[in-house]
N, C-alpha and C. Protein backbone atom coordinates (compact mmCIF):
# COMPACT_ATOMS: atom_id res chain seq x y z
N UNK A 1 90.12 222.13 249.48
CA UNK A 1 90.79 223.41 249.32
C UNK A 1 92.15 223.17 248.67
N UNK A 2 92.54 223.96 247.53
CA UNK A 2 93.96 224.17 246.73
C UNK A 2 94.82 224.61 247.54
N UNK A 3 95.65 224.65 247.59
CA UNK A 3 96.69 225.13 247.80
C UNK A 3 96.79 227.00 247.58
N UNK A 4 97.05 227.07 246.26
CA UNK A 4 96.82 228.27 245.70
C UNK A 4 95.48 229.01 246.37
N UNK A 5 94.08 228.58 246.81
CA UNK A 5 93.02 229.39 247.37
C UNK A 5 93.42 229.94 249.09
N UNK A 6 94.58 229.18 249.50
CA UNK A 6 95.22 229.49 250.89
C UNK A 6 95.78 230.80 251.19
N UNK A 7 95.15 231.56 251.71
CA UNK A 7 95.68 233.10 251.53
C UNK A 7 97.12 232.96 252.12
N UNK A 8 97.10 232.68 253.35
CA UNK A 8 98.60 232.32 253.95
C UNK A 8 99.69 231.99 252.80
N UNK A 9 99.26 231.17 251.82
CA UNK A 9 100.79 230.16 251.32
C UNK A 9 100.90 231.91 250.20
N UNK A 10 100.49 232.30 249.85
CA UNK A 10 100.39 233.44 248.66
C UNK A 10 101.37 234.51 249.49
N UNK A 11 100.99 234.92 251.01
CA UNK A 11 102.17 235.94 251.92
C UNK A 11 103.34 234.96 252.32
N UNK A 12 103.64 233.63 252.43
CA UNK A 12 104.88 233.26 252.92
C UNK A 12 105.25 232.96 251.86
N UNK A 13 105.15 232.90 250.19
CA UNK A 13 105.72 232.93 248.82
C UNK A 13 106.37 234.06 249.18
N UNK A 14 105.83 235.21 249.59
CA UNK A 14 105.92 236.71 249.20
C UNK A 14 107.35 237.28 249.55
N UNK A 15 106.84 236.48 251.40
CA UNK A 15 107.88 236.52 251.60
C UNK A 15 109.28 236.06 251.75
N UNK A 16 108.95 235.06 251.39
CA UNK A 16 110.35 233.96 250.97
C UNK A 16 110.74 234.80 249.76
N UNK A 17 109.95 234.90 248.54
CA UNK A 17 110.86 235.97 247.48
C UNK A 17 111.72 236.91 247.81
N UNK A 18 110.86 237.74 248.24
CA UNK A 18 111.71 238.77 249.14
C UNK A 18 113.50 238.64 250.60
N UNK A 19 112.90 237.56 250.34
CA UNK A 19 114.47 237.11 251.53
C UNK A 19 114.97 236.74 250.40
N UNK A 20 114.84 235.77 249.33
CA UNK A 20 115.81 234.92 248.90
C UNK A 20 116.35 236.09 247.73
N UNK A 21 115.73 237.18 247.68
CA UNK A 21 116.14 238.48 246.67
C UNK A 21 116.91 239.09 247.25
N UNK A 22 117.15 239.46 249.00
CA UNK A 22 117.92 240.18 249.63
C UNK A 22 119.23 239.53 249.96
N UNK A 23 118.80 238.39 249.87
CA UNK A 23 120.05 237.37 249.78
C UNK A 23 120.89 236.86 248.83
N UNK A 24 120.67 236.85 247.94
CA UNK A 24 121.31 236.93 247.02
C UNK A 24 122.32 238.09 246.62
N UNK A 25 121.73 238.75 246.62
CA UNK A 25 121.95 240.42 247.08
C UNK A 25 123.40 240.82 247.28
N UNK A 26 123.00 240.20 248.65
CA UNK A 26 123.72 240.46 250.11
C UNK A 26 125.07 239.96 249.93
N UNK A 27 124.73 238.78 248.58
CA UNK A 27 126.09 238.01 248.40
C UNK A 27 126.93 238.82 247.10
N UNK A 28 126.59 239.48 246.93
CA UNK A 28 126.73 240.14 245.76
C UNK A 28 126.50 239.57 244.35
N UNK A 29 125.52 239.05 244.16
CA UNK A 29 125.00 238.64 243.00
C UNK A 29 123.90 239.90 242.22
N UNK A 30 124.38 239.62 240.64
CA UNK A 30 123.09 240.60 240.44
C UNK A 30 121.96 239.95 240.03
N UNK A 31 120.92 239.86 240.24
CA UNK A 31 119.56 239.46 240.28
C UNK A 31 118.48 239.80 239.23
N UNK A 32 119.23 240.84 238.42
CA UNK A 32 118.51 242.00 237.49
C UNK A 32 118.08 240.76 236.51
N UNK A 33 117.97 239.78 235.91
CA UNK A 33 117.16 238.78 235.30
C UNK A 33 115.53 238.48 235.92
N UNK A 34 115.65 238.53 237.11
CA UNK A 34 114.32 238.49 237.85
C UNK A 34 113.85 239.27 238.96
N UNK A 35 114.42 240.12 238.95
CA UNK A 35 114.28 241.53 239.47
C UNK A 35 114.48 242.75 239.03
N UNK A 36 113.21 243.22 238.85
CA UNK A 36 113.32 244.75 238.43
C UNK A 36 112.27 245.81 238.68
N UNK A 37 112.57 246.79 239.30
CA UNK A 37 111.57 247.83 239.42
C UNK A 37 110.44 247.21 240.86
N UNK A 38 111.03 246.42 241.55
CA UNK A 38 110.54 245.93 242.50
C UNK A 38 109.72 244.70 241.85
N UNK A 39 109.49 244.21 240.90
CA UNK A 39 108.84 242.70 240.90
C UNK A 39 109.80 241.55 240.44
N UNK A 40 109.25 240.40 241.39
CA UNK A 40 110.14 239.71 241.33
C UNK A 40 109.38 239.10 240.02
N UNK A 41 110.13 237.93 239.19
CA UNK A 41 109.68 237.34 237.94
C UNK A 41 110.19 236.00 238.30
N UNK A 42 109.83 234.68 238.16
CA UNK A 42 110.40 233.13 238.46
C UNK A 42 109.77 232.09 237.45
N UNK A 43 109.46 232.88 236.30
CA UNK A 43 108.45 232.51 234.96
C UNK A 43 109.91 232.00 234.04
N UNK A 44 110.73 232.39 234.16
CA UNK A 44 111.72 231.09 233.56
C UNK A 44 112.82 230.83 234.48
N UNK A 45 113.65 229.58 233.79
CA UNK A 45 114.60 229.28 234.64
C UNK A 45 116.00 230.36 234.14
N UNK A 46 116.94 230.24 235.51
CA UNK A 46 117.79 230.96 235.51
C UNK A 46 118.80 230.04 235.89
N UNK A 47 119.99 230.78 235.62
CA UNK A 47 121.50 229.59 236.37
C UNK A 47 122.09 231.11 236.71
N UNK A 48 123.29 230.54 237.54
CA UNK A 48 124.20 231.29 238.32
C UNK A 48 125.18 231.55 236.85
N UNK A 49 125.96 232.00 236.77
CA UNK A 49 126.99 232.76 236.34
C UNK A 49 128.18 232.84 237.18
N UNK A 50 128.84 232.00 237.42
CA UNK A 50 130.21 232.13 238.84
C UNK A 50 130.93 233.16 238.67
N UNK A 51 131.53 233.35 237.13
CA UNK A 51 132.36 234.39 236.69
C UNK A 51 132.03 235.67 236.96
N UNK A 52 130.76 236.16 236.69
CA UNK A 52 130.31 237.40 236.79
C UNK A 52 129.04 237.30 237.99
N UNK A 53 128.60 236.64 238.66
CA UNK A 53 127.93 236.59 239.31
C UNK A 53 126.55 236.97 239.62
N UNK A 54 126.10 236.99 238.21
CA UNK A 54 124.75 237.14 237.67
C UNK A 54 123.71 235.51 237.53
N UNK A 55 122.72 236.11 237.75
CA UNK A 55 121.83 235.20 237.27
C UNK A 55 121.17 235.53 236.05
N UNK A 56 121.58 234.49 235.47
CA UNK A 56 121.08 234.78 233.82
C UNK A 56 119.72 233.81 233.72
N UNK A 57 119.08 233.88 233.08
CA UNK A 57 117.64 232.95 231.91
C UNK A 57 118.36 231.92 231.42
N UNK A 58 118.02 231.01 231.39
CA UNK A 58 118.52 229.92 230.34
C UNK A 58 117.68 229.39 229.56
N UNK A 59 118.37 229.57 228.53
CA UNK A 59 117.28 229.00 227.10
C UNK A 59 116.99 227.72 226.84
């Protein structure tokens, strides 16, 4: 058995996204690079932004 065929690991992704989105959050970061309209996105990499406190894409 994969990993990925584990129904479990697919809801504690889900919900780890979901905390580590409210948390970020919470810190006042904006997230809008991989969050929007309720889906999260983690299909590229991102860095912090200290100055403005965004998470940007990095090319």
């Amino acid at each position: 058995m994969t990993v990925v065929a584990y129904h479990g690991f697919n809801s504690a992704r889900a919900s780890h996204d979901i905390v580590l989105i409210n948390e970020l959050t919470a810190r006042g970061i904006d997230v809008s690079a991989i969050y929007n309209n309720g889906r999260i996105s983690f299909t590229k990499k991102v860095v912090l932004d200290k100055e403005s406190a965004r998470l940007i894409i990095q090319e």
